[in-house]
PDB file of N, CA and C in Angstrom:
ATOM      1  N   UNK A   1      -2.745 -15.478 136.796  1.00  0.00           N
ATOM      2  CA  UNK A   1      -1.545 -15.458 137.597  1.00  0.00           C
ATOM      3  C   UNK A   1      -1.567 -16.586 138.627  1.00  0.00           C
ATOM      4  N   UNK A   2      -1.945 -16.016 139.878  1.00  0.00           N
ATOM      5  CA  UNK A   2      -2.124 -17.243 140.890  1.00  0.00           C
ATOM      6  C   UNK A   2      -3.237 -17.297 141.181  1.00  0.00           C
ATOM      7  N   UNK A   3      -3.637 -18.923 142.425  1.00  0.00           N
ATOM      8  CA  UNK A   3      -4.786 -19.304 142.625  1.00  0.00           C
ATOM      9  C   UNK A   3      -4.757 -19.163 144.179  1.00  0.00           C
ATOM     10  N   UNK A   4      -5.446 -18.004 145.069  1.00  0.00           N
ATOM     11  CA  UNK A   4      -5.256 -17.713 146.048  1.00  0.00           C
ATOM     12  C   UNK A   4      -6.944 -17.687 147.217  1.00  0.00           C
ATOM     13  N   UNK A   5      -6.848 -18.336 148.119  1.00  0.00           N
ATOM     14  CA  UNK A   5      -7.559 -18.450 149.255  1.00  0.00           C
ATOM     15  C   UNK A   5      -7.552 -17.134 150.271  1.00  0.00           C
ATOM     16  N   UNK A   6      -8.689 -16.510 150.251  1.00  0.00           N
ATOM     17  CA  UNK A   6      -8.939 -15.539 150.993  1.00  0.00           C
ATOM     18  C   UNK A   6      -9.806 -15.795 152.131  1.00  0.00           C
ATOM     19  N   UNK A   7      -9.189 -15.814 153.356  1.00  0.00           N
ATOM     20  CA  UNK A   7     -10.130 -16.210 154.579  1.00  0.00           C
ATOM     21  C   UNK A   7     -10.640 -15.377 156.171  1.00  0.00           C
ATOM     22  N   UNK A   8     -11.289 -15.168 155.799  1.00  0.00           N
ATOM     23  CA  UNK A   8     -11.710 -13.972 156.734  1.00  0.00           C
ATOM     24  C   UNK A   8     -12.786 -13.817 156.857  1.00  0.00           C
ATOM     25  N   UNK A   9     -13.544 -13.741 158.420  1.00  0.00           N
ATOM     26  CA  UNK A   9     -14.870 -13.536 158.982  1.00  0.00           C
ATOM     27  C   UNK A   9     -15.840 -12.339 158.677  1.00  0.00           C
ATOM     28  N   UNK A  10     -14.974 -11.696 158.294  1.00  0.00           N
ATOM     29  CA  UNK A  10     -15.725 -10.368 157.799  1.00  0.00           C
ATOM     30  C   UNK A  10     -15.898  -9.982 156.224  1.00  0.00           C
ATOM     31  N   UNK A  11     -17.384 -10.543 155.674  1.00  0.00           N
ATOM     32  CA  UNK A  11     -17.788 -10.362 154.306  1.00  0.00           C
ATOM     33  C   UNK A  11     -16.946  -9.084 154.001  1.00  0.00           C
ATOM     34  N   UNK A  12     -17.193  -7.791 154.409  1.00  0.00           N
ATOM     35  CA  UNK A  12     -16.953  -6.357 153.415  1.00  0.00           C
ATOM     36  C   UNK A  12     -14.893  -6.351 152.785  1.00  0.00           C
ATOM     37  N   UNK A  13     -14.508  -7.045 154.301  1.00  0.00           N
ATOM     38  CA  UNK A  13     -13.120  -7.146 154.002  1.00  0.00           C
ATOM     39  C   UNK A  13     -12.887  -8.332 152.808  1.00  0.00           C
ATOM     40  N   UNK A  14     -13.853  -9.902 153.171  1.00  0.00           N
ATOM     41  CA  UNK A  14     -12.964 -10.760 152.120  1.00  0.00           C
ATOM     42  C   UNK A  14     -13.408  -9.967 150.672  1.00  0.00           C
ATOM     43  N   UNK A  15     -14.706  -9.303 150.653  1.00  0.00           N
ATOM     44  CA  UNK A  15     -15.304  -9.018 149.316  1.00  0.00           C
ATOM     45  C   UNK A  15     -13.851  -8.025 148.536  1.00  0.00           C
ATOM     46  N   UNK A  16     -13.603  -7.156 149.254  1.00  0.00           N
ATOM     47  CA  UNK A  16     -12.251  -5.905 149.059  1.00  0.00           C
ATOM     48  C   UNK A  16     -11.082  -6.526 148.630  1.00  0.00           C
ATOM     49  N   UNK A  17     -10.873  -7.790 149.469  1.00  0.00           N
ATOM     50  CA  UNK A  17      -9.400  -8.883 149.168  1.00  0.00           C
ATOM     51  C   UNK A  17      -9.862  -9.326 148.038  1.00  0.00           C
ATOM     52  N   UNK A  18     -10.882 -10.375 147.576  1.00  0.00           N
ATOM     53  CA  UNK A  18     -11.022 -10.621 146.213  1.00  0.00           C
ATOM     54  C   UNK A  18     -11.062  -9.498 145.413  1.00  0.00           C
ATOM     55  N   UNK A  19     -11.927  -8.366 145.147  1.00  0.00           N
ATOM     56  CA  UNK A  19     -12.276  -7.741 143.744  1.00  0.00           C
ATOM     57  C   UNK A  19     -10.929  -7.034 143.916  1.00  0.00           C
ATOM     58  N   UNK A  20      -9.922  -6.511 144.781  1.00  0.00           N
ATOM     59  CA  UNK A  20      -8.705  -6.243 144.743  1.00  0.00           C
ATOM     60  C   UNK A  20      -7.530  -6.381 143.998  1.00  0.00           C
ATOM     61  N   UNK A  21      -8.266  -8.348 144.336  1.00  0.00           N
ATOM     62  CA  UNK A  21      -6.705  -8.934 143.895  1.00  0.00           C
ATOM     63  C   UNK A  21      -7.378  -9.668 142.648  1.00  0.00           C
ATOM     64  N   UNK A  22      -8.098  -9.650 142.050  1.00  0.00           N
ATOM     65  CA  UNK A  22      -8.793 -10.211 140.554  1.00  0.00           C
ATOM     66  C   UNK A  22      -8.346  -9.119 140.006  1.00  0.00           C
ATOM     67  N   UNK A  23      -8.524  -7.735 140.305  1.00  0.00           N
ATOM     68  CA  UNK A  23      -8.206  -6.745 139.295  1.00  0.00           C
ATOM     69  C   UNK A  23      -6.739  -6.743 139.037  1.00  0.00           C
ATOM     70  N   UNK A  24      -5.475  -7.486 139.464  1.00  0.00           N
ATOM     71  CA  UNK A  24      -4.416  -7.822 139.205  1.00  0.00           C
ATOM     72  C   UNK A  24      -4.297  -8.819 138.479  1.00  0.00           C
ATOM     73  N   UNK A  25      -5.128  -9.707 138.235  1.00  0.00           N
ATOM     74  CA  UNK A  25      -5.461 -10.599 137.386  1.00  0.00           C
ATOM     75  C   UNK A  25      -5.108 -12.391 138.424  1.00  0.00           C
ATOM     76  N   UNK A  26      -5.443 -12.119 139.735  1.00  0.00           N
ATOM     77  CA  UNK A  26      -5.709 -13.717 140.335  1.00  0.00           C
ATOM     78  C   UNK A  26      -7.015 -14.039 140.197  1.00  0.00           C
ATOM     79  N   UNK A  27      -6.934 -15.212 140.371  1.00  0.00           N
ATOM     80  CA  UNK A  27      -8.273 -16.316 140.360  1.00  0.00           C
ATOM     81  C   UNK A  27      -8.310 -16.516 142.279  1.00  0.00           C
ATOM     82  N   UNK A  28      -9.375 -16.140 142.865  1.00  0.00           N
ATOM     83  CA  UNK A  28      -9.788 -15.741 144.150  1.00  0.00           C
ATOM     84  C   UNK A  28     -10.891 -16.631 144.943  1.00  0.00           C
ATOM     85  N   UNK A  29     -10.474 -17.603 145.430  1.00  0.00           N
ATOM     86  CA  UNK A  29     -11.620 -18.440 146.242  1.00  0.00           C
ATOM     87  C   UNK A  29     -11.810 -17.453 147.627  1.00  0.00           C
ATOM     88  N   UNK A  30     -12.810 -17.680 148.706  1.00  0.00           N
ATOM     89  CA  UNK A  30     -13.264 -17.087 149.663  1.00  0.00           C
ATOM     90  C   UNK A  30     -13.827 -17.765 150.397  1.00  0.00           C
ATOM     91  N   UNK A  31     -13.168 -17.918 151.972  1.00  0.00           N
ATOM     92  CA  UNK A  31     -13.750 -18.608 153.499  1.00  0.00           C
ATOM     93  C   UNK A  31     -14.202 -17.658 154.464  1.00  0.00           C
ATOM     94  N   UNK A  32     -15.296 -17.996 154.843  1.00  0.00           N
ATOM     95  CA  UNK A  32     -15.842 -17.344 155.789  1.00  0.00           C
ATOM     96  C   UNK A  32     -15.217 -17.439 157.324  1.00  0.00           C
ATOM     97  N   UNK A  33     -14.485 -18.484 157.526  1.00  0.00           N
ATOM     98  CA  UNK A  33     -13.886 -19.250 158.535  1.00  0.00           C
ATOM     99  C   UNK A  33     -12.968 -19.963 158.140  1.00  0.00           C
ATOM    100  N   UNK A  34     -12.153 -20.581 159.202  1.00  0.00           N
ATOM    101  CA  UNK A  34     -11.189 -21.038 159.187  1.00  0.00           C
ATOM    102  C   UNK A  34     -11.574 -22.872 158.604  1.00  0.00           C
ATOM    103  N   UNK A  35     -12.246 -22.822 159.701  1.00  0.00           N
ATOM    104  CA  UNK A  35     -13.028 -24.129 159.661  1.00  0.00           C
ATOM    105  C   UNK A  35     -13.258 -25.119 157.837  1.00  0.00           C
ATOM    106  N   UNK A  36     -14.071 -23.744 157.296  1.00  0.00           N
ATOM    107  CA  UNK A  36     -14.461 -23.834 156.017  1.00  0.00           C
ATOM    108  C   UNK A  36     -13.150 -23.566 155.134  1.00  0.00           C
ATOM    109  N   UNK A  37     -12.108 -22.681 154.960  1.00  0.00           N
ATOM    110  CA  UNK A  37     -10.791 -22.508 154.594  1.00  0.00           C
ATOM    111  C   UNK A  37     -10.264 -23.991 154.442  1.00  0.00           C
ATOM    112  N   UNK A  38     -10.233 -24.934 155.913  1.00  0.00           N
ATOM    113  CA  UNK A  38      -9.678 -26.490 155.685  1.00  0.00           C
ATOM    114  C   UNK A  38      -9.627 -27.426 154.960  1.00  0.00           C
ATOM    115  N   UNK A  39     -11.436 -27.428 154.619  1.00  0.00           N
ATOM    116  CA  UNK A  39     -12.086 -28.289 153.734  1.00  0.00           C
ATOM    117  C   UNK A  39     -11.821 -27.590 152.557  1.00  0.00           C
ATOM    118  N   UNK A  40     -11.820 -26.146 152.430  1.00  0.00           N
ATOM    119  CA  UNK A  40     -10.725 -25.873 150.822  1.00  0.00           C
ATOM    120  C   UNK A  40     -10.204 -26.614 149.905  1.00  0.00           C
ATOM    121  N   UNK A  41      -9.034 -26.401 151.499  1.00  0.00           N
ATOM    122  CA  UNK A  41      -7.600 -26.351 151.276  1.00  0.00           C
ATOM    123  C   UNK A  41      -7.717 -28.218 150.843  1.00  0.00           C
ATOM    124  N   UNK A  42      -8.571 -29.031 151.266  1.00  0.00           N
ATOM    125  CA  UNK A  42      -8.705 -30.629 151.155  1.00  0.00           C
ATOM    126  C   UNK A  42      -9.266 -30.412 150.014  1.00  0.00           C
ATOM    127  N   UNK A  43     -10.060 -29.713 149.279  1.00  0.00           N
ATOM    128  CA  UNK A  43     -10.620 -30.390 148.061  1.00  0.00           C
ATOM    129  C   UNK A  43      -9.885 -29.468 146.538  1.00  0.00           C
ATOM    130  N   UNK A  44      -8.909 -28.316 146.951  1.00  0.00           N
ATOM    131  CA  UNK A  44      -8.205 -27.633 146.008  1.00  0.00           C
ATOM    132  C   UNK A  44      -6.804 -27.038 146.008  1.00  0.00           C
ATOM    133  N   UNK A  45      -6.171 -27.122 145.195  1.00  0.00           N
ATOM    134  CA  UNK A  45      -4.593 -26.726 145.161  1.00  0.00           C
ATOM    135  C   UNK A  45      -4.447 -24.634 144.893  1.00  0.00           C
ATOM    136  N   UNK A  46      -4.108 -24.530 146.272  1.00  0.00           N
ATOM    137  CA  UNK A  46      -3.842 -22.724 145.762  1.00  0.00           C
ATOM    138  C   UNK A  46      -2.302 -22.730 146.147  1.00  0.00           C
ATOM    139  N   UNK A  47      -2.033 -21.610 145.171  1.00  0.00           N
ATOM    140  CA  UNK A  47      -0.800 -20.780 145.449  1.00  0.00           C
ATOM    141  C   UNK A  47      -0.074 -19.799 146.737  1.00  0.00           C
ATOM    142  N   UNK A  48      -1.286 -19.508 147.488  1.00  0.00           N
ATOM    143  CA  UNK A  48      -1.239 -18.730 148.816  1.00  0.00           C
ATOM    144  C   UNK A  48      -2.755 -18.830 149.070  1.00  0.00           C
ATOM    145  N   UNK A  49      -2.472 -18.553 150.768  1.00  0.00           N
ATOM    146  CA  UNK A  49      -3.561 -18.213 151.322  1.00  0.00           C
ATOM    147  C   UNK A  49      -3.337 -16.901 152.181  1.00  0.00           C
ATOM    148  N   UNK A  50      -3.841 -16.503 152.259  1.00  0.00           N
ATOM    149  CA  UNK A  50      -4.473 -15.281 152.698  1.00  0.00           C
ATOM    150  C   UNK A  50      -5.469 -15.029 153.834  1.00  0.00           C
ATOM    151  N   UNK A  51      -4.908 -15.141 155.289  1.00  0.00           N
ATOM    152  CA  UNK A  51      -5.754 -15.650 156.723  1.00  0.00           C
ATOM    153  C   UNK A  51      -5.899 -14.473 157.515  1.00  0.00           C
ATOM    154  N   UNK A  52      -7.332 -14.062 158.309  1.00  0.00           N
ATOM    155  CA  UNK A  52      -7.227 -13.432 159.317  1.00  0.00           C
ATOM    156  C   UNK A  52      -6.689 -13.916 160.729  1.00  0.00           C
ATOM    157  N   UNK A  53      -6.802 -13.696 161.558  1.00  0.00           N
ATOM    158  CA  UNK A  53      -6.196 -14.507 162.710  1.00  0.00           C
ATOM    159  C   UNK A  53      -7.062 -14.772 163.383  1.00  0.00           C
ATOM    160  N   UNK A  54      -8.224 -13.993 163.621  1.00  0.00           N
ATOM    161  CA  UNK A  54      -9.021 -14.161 164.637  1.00  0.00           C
ATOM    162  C   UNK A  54     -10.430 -14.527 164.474  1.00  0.00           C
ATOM    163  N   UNK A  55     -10.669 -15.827 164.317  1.00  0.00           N
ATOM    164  CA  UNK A  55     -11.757 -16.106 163.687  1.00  0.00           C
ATOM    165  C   UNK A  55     -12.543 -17.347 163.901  1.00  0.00           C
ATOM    166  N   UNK A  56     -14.168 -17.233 163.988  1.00  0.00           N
ATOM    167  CA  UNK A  56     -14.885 -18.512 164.530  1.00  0.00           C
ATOM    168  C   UNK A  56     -14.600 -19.905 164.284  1.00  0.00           C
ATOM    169  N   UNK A  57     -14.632 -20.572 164.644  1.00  0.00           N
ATOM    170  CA  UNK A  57     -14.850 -22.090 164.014  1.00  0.00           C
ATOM    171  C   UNK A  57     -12.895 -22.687 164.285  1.00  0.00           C
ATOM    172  N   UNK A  58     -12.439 -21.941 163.255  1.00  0.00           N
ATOM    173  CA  UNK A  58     -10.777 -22.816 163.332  1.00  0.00           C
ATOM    174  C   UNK A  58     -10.197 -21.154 163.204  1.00  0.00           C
ATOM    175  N   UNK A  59      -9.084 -21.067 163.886  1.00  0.00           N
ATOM    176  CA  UNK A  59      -8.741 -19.767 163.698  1.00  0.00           C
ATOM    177  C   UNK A  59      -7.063 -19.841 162.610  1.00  0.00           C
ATOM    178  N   UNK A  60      -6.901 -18.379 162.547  1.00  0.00           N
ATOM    179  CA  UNK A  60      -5.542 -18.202 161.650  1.00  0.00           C
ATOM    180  C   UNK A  60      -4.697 -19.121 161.979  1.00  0.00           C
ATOM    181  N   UNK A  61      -4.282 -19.868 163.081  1.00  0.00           N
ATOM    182  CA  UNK A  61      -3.088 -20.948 163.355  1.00  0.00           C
ATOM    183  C   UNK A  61      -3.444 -22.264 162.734  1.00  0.00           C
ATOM    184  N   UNK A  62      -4.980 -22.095 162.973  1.00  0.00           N
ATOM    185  CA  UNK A  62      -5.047 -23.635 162.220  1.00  0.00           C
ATOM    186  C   UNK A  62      -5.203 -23.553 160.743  1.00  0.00           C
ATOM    187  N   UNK A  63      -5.632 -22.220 160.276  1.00  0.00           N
ATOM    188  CA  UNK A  63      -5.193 -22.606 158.788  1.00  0.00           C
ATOM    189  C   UNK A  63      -3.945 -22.313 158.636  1.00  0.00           C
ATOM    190  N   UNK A  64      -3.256 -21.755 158.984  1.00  0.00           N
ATOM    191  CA  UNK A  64      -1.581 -22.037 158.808  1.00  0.00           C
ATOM    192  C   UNK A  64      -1.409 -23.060 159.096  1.00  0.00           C
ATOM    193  N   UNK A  65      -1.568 -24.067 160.156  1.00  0.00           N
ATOM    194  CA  UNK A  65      -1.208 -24.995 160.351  1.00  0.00           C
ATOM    195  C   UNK A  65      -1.460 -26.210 159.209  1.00  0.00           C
ATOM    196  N   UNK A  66      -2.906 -26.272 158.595  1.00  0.00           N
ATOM    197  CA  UNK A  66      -3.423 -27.073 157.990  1.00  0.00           C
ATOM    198  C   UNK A  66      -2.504 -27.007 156.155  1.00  0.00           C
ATOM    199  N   UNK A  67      -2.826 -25.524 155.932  1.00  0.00           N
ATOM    200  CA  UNK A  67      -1.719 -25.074 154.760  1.00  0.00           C
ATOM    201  C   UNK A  67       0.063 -25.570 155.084  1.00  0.00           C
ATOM    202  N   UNK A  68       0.689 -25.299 155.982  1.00  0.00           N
ATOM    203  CA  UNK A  68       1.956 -25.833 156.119  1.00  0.00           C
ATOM    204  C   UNK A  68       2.094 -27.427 155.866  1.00  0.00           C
ATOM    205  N   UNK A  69       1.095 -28.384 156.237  1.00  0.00           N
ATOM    206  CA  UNK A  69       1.382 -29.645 155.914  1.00  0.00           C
ATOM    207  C   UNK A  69       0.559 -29.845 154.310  1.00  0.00           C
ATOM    208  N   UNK A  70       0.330 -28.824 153.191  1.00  0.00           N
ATOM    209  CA  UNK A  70      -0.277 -28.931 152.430  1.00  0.00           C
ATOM    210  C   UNK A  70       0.798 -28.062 151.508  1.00  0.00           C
ATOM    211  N   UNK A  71       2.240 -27.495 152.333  1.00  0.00           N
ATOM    212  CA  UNK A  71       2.640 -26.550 151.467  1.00  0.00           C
ATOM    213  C   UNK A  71       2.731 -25.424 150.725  1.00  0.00           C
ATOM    214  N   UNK A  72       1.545 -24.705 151.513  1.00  0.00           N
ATOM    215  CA  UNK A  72       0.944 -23.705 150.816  1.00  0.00           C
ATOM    216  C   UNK A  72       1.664 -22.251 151.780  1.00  0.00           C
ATOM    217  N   UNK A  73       1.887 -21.458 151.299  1.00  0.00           N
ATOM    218  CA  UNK A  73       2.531 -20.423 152.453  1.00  0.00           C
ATOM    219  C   UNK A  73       1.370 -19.906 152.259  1.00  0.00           C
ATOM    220  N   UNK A  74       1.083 -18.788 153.661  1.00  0.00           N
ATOM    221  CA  UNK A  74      -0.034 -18.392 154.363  1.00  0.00           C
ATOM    222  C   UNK A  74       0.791 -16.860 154.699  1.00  0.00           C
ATOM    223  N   UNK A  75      -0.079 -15.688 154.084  1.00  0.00           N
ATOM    224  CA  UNK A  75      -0.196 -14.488 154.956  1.00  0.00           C
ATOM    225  C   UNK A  75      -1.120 -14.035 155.600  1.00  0.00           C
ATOM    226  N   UNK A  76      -1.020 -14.096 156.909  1.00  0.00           N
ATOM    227  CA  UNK A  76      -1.698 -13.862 158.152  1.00  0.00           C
ATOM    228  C   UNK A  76      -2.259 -12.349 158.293  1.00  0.00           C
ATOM    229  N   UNK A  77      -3.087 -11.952 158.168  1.00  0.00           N
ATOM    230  CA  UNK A  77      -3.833 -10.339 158.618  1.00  0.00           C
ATOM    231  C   UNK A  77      -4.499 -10.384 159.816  1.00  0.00           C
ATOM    232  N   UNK A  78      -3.811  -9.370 160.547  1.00  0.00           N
ATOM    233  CA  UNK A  78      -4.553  -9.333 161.621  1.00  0.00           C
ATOM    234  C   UNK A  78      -4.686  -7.941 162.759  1.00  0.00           C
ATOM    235  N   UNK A  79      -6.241  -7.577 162.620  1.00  0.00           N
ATOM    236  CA  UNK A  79      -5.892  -6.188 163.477  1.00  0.00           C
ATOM    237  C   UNK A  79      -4.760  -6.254 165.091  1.00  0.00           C
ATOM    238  N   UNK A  80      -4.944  -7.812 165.847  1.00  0.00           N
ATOM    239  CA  UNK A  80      -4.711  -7.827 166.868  1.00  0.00           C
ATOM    240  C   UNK A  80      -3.521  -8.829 166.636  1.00  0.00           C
ATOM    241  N   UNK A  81      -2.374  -8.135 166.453  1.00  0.00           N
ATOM    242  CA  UNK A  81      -1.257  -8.884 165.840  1.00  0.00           C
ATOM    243  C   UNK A  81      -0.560  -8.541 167.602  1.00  0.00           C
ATOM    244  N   UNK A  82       0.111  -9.455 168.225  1.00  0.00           N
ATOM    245  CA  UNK A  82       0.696  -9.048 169.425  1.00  0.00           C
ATOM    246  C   UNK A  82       2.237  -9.777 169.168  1.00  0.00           C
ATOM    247  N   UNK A  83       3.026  -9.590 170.074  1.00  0.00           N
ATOM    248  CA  UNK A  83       4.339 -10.347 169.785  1.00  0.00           C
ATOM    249  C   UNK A  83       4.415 -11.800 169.867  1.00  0.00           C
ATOM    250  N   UNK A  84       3.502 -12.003 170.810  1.00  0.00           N
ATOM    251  CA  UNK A  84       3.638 -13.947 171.324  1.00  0.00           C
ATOM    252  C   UNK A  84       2.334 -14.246 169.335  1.00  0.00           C
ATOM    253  N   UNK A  85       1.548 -13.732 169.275  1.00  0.00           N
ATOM    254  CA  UNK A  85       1.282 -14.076 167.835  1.00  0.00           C
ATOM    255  C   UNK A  85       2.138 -14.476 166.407  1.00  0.00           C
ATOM    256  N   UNK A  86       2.784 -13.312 166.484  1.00  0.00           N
ATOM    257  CA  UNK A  86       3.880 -13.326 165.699  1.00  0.00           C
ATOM    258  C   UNK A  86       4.800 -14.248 165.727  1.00  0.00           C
ATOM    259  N   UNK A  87       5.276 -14.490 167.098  1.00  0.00           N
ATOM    260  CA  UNK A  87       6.231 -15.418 166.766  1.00  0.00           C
ATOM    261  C   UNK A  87       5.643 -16.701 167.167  1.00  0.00           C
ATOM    262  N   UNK A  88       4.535 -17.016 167.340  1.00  0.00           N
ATOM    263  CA  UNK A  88       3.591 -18.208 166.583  1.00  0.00           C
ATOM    264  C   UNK A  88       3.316 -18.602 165.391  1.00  0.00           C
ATOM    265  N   UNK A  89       3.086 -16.978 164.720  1.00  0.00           N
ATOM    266  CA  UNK A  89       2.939 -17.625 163.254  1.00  0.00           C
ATOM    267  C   UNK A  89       3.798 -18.059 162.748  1.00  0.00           C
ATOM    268  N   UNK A  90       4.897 -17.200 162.811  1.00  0.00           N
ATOM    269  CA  UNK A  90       6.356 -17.357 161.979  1.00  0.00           C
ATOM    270  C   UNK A  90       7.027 -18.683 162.364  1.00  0.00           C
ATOM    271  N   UNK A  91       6.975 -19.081 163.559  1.00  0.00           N
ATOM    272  CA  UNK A  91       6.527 -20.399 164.083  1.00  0.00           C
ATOM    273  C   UNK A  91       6.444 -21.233 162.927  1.00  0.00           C
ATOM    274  N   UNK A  92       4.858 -21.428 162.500  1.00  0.00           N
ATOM    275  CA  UNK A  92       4.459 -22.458 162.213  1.00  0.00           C
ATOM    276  C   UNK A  92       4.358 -22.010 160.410  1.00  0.00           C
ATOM    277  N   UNK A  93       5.049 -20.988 160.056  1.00  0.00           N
ATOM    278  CA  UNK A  93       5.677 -20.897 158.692  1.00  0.00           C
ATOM    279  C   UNK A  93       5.049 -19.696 157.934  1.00  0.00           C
ATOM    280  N   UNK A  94       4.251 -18.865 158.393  1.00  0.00           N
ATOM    281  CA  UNK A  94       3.790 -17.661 157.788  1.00  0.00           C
ATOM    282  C   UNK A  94       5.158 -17.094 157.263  1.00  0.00           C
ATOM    283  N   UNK A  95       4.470 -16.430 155.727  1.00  0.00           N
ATOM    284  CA  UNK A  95       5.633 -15.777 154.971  1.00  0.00           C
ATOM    285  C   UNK A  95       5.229 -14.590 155.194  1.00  0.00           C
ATOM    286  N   UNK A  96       4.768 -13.854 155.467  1.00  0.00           N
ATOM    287  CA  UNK A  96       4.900 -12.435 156.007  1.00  0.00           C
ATOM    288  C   UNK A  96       2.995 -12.284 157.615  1.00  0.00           C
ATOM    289  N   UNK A  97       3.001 -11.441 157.884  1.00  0.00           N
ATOM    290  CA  UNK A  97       2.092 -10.424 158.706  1.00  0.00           C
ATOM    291  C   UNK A  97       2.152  -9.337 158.527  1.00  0.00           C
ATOM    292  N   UNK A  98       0.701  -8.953 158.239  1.00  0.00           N
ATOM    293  CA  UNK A  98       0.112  -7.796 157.754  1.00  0.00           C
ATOM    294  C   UNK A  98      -0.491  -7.208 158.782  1.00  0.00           C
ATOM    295  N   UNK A  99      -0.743  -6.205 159.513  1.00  0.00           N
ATOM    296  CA  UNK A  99      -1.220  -5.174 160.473  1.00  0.00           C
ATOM    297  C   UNK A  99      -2.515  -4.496 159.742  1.00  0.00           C
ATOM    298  N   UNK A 100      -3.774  -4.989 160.382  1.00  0.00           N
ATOM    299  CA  UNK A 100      -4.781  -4.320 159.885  1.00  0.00           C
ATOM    300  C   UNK A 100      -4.782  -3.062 159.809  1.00  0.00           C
ATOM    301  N   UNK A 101      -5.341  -2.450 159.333  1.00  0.00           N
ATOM    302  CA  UNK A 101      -6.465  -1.915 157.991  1.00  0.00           C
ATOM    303  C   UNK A 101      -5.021  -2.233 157.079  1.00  0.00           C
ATOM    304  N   UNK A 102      -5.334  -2.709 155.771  1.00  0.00           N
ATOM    305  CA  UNK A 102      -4.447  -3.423 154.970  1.00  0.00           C
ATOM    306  C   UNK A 102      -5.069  -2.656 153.338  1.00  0.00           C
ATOM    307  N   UNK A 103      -4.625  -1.356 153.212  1.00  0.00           N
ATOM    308  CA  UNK A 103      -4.814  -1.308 151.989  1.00  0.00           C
ATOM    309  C   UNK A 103      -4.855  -2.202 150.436  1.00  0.00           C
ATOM    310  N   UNK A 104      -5.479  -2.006 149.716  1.00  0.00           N
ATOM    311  CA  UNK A 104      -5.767  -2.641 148.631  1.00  0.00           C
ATOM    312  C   UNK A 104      -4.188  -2.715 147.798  1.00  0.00           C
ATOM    313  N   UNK A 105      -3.944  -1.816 147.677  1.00  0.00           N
ATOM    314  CA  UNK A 105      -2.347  -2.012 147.368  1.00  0.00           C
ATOM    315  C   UNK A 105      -1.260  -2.552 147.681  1.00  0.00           C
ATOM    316  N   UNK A 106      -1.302  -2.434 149.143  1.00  0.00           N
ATOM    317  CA  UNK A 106      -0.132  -3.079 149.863  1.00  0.00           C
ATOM    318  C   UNK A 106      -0.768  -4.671 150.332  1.00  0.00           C
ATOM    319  N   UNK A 107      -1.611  -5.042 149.707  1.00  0.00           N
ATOM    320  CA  UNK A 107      -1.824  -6.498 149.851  1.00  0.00           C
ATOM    321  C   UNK A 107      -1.512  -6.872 148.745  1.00  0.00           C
ATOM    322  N   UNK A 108      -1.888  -6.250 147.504  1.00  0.00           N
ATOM    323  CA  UNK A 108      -1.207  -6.971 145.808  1.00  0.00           C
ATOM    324  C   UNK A 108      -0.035  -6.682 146.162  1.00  0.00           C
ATOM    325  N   UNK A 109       0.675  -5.633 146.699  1.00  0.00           N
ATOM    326  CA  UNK A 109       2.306  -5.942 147.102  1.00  0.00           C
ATOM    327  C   UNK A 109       2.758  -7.060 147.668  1.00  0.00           C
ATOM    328  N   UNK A 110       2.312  -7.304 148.778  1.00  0.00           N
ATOM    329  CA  UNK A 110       2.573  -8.643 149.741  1.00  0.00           C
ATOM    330  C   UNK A 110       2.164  -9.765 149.214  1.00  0.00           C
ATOM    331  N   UNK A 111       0.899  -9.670 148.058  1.00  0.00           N
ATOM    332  CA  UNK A 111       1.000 -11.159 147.370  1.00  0.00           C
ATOM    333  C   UNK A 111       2.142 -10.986 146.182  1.00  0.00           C
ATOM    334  N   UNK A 112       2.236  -9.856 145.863  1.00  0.00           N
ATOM    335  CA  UNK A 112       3.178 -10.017 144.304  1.00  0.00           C
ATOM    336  C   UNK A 112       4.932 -10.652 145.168  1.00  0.00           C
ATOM    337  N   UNK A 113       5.137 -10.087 146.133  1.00  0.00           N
ATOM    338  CA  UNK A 113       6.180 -10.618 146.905  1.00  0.00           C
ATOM    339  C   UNK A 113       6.701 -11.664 147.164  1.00  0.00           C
ATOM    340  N   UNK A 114       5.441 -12.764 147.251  1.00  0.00           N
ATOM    341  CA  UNK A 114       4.814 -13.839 147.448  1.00  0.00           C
ATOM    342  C   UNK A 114       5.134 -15.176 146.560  1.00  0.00           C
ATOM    343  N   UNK A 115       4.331 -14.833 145.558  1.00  0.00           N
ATOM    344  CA  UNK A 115       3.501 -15.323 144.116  1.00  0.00           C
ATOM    345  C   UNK A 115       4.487 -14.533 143.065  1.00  0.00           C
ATOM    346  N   UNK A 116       5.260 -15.377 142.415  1.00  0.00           N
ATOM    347  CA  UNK A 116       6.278 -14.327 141.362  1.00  0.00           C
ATOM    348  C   UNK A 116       5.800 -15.252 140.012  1.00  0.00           C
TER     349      UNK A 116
END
């Protein structure tokens, strides 16, 4: 189906986002950071990315940011989603925000939404 970037500081969550969304049948890269997400996003072409917000090194704005001049739409997850966030992301081109704990389902929803 699609080729999607999963980026998030917390192994148990990105591990859940990949074997999640493979069992729908995507092909699933994985960043530990934002930082590392960049250099990705520079050496490979995905269909979406898939960002926490709050995170070491480069955080959720800068991989939105870095994906928007690369074209890539970005859904943002984030337990600490506040209003001035939101309308930062949406800002700088997020296609949706997700409110942590993010079931396994309602994320293949929000990518199938996505990714047609």
């Amino acid at each position: 189906m699609a080729r999607l970037l999963v980026v998030d500081d917390e192994a148990p969550l990105r591990l859940l986002f990949k074997i999640s969304l493979e069992k729908v049948g995507h092909q699933i890269d994985v960043a530990e950071h934002g930082g590392h997400a960049i250099r990705m996003l520079d050496e490979s072409k995905y269909d979406l990315v898939i960002s926490d917000m709050a995170m070491p090194v480069a955080d959720g704005m800068d991989v939105l940011a870095a994906a928007a001049t690369r074209h890539v739409p970005v859904i943002i997850c984030s337990a600490y989603l506040t209003e001035d966030s939101r309308d930062r992301a949406q800002a700088l081109g997020a296609v949706m925000l997700l409110q942590k704990p993010i079931t396994p389902s309602l994320l293949a929803e929000a990518v199938g939404a996505v990714v047609k």
